[in-house]
N, C-alpha and C. Protein backbone atom coordinates (compact mmCIF):
# COMPACT_ATOMS: atom_id res chain seq x y z
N UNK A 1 76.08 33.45 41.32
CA UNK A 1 74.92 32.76 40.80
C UNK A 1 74.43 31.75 41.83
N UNK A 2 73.33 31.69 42.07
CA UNK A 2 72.60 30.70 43.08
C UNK A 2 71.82 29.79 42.42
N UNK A 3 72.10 28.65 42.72
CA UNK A 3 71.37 27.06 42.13
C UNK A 3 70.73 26.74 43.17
N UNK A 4 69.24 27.19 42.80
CA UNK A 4 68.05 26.45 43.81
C UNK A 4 67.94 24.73 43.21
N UNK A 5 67.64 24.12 44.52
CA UNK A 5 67.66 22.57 44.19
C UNK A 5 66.17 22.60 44.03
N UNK A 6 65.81 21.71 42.51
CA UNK A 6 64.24 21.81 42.20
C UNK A 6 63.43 22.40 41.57
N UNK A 7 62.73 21.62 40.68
CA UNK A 7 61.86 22.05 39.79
C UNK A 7 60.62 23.62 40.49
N UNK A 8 60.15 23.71 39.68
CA UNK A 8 58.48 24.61 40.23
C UNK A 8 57.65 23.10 40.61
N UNK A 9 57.99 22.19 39.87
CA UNK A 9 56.67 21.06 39.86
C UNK A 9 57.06 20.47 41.21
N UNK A 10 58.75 19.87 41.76
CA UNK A 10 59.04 19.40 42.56
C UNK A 10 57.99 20.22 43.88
N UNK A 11 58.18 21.79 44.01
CA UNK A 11 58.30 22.78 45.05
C UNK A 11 56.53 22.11 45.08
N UNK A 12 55.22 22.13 43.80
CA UNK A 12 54.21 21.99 43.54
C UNK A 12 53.81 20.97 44.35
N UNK A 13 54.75 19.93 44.29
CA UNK A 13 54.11 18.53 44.75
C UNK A 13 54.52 18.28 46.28
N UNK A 14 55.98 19.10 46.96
CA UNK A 14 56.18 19.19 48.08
C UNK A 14 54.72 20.30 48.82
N UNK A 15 54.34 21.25 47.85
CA UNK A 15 53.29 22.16 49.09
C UNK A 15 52.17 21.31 48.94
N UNK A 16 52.07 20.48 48.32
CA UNK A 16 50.68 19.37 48.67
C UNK A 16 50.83 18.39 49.30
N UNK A 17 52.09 17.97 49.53
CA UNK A 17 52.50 17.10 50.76
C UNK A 17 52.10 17.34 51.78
N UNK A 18 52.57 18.53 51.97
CA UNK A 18 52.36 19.64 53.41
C UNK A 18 50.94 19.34 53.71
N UNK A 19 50.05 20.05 52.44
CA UNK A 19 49.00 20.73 52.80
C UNK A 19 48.08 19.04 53.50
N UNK A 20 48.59 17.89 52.59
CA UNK A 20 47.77 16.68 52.97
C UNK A 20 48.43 16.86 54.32
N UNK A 21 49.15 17.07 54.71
CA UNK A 21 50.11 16.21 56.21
C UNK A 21 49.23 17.31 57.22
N UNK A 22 48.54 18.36 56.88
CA UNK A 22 48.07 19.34 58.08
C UNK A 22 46.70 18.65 57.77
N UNK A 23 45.88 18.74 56.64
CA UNK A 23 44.73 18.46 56.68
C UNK A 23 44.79 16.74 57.61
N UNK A 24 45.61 15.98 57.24
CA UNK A 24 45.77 14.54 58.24
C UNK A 24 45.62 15.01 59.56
N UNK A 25 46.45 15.79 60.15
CA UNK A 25 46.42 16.42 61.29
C UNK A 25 45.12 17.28 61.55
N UNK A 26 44.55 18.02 61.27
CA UNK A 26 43.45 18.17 61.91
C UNK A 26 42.00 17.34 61.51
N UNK A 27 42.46 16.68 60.86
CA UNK A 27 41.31 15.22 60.86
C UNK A 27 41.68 14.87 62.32
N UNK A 28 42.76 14.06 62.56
CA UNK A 28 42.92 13.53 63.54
C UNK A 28 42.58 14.52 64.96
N UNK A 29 42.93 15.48 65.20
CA UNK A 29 42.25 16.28 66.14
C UNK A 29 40.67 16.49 66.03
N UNK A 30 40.24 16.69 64.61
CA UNK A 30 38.95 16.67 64.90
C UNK A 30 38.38 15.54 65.26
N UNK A 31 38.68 13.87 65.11
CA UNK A 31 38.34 13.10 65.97
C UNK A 31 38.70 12.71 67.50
N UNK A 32 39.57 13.94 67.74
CA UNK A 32 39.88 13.30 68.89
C UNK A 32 38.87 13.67 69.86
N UNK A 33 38.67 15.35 69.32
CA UNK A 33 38.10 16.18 70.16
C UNK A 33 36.31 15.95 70.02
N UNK A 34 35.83 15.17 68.76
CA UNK A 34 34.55 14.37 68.91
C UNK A 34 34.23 13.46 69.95
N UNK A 35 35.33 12.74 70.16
CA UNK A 35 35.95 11.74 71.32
C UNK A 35 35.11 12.02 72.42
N UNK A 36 36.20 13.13 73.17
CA UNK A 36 35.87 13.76 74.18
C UNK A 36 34.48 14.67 74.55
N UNK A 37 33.97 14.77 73.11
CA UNK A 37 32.57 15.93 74.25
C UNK A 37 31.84 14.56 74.18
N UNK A 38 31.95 13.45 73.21
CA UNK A 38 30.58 12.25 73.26
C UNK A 38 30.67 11.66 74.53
N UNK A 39 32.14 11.34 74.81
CA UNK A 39 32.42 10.90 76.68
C UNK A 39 32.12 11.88 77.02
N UNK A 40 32.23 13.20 77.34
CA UNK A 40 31.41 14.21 78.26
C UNK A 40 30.39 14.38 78.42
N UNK A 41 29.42 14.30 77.45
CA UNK A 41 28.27 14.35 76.99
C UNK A 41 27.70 12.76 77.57
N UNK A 42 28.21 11.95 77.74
CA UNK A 42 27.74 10.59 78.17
C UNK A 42 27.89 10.40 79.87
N UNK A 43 29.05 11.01 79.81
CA UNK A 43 28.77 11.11 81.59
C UNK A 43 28.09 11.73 81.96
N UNK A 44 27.53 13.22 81.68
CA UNK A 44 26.71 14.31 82.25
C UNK A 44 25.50 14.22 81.95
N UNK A 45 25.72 12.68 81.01
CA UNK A 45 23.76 12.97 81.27
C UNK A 45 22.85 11.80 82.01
């Protein structure tokens, strides 16, 4: 017999952890990479 540690709700509220912790992460890349073309875009013109 195998005893998984954790509810369905626990497993529920850990894959929305996740899903916030990637969406954080490509927020943050998508500002980084705004960053960079507005400095590119500011030098080249």
């Amino acid at each position: 017999m195998v005893i998984t540690g954790g509810s369905d709700e626990d497993r529920g509220q850990e894959r929305e952890s996740k899903e916030e912790s990637v969406l954080a992460m490509l927020g943050i890349i998508g500002t980084i990479l705004n960053l960079v073309v507005i400095i590119f875009v500011y030098i080249y013109t």
